[in-house]
N, C-alpha and C. Protein backbone atom coordinates (compact mmCIF):
# COMPACT_ATOMS: atom_id res chain seq x y z
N UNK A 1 68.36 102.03 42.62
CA UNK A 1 68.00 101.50 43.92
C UNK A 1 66.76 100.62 43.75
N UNK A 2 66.91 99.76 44.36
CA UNK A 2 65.69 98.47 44.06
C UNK A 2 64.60 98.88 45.19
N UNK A 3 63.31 98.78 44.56
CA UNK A 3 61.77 99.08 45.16
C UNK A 3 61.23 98.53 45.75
N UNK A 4 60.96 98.99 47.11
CA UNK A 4 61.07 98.63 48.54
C UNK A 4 59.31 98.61 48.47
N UNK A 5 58.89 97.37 48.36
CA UNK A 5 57.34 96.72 48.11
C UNK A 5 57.10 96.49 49.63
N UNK A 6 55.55 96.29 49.82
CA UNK A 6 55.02 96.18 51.09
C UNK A 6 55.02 94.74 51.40
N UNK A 7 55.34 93.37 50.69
CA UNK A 7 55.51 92.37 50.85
C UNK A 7 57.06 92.43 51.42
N UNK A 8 58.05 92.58 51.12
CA UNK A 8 59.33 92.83 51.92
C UNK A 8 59.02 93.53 53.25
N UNK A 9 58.35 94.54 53.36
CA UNK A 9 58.64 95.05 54.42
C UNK A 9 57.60 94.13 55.55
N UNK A 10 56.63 93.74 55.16
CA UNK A 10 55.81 93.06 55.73
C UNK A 10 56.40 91.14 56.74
N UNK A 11 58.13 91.07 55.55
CA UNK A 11 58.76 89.88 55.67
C UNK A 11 59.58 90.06 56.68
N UNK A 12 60.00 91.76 56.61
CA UNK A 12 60.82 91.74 57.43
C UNK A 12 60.52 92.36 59.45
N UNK A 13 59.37 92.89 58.98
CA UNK A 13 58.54 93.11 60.36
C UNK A 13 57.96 91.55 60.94
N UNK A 14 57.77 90.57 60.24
CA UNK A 14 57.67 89.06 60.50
C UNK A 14 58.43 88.55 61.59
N UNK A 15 59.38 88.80 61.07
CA UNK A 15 61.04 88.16 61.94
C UNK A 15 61.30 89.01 63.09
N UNK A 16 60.49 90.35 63.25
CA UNK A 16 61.13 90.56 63.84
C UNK A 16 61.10 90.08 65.70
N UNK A 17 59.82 89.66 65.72
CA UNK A 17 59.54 89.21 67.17
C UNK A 17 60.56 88.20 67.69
N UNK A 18 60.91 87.25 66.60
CA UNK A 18 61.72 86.04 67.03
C UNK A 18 62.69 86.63 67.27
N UNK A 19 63.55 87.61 66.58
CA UNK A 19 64.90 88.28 66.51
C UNK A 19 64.61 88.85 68.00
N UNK A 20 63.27 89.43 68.17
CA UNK A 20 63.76 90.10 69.91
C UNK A 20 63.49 89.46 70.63
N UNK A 21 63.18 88.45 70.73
CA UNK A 21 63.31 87.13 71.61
C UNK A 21 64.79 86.77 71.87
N UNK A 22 65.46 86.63 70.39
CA UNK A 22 66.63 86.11 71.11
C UNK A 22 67.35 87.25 71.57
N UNK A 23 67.44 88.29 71.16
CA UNK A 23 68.11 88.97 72.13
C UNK A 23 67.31 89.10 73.50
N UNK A 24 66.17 89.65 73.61
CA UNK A 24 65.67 89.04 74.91
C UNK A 24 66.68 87.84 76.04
N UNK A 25 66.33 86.89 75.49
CA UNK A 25 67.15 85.24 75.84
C UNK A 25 68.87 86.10 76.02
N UNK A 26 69.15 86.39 75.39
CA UNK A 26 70.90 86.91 75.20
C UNK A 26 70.93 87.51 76.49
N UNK A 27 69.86 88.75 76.38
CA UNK A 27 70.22 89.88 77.58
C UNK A 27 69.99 89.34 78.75
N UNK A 28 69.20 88.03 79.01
CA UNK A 28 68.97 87.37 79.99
C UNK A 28 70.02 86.75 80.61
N UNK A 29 70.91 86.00 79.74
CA UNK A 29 72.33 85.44 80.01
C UNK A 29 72.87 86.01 80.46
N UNK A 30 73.48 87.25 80.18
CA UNK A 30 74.45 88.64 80.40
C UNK A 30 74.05 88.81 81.80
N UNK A 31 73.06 89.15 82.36
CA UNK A 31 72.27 89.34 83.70
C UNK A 31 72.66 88.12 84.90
N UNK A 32 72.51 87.46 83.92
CA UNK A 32 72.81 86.21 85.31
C UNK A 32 74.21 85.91 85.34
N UNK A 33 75.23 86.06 84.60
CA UNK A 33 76.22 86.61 84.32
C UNK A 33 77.26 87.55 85.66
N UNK A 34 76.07 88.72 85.25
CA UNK A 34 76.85 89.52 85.99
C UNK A 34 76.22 89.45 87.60
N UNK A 35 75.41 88.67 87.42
CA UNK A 35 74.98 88.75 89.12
C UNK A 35 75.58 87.45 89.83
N UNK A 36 76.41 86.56 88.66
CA UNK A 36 77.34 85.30 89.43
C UNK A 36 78.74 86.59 89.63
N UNK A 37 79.03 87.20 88.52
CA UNK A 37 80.40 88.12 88.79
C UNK A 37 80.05 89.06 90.11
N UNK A 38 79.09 89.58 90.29
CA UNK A 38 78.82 90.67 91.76
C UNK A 38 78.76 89.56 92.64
N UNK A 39 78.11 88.66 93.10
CA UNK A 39 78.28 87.18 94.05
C UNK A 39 80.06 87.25 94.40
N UNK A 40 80.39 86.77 93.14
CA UNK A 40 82.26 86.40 93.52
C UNK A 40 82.75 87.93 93.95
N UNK A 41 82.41 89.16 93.49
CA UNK A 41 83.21 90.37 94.12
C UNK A 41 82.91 90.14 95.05
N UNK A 42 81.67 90.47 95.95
CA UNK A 42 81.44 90.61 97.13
C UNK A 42 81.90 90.02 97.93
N UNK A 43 82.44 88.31 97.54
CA UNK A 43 82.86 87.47 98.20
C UNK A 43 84.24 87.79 98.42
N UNK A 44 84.92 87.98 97.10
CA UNK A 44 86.55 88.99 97.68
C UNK A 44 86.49 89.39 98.24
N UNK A 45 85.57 90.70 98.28
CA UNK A 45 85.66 91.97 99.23
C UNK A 45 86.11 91.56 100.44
N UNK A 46 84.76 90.70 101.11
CA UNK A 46 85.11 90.24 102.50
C UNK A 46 86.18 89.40 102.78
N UNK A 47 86.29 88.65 101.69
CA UNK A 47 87.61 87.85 102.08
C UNK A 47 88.82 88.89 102.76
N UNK A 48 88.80 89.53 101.70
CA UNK A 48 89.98 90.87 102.04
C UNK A 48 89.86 91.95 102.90
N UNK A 49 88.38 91.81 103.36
CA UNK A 49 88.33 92.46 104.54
C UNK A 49 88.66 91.52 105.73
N UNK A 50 88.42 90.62 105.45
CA UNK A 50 88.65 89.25 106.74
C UNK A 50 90.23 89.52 107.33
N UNK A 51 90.88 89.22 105.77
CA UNK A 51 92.45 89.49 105.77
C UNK A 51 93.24 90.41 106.69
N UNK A 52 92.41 92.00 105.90
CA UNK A 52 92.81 93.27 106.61
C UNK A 52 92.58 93.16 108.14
N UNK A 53 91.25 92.21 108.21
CA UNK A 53 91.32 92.65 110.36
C UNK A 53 92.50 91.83 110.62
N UNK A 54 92.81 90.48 110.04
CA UNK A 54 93.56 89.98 110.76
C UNK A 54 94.94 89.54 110.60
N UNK A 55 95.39 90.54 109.34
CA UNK A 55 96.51 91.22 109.55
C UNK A 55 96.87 92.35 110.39
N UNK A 56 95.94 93.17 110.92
CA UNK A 56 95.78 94.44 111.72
C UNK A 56 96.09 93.96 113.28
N UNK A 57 95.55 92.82 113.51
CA UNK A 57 95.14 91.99 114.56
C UNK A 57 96.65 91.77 115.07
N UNK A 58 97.29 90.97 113.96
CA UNK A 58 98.72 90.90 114.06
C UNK A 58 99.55 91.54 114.29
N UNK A 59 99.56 92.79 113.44
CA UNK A 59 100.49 94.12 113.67
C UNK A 59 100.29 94.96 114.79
N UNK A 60 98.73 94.73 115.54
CA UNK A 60 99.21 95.12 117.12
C UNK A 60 99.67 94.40 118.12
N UNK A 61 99.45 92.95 118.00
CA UNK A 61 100.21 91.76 118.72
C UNK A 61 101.52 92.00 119.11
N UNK A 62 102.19 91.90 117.42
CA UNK A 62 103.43 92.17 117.43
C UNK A 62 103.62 94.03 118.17
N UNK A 63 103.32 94.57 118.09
CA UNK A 63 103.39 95.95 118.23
C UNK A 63 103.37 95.82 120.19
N UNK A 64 102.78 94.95 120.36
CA UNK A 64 102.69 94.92 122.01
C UNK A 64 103.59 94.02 122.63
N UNK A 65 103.60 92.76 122.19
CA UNK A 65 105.23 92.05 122.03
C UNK A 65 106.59 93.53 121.78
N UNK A 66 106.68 93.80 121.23
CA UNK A 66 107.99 94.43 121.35
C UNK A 66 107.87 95.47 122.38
N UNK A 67 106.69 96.13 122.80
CA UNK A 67 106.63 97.09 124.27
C UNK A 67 107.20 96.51 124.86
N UNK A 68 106.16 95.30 125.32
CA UNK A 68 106.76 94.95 126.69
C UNK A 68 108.42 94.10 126.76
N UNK A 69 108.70 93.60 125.58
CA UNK A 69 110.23 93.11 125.21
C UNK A 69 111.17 94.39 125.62
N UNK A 70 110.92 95.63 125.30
CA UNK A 70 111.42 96.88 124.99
C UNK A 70 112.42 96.80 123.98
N UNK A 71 111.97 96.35 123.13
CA UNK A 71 112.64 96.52 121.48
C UNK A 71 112.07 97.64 120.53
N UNK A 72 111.30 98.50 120.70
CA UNK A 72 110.52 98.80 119.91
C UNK A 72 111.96 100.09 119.16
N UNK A 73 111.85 100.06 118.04
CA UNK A 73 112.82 101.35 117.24
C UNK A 73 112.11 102.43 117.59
N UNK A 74 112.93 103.13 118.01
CA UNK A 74 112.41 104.96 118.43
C UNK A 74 112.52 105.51 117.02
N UNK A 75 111.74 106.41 116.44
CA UNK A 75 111.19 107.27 115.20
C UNK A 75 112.62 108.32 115.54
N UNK A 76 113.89 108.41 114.34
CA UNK A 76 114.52 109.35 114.31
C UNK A 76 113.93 110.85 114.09
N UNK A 77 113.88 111.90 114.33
CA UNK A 77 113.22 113.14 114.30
C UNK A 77 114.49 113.22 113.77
């Protein structure tokens, strides 16, 4: 095994600030990242909540349209 001198280790504690910089910089990306991806969920969400009222909206429309038509199917028991 080759002999691990205080000039190597001294080379490699050197580098190391720059090395956590860029990951620093990296983990920074990832972050803004995921806070454009939570932006667009949230924005589904409501979309699809928008949807749900006003599909709901619809299905009692129709649901009151056929009362007063008197079409409505009676539930076989």
């Amino acid at each position: 095994m080759a002999a691990v001198s205080n000039a190597l280790i001294y080379d490699v504690l050197k580098a190391m600030p720059a090395r956590l910089g860029n990951i620093e910089e990296g983990v920074g990306e990832v972050r803004g990242k995921v806070r454009a991806l939570r932006t667009t969920v949230h924005g589904v969400q409501g979309d699809l909540h928008n949807l749900d009222e006003a599909y709901s909206a619809r299905d009692d429309r129709a649901g009151r349209i056929e009362r007063r038509l008197d079409i409505v199917d009676t539930p076989v028991s």
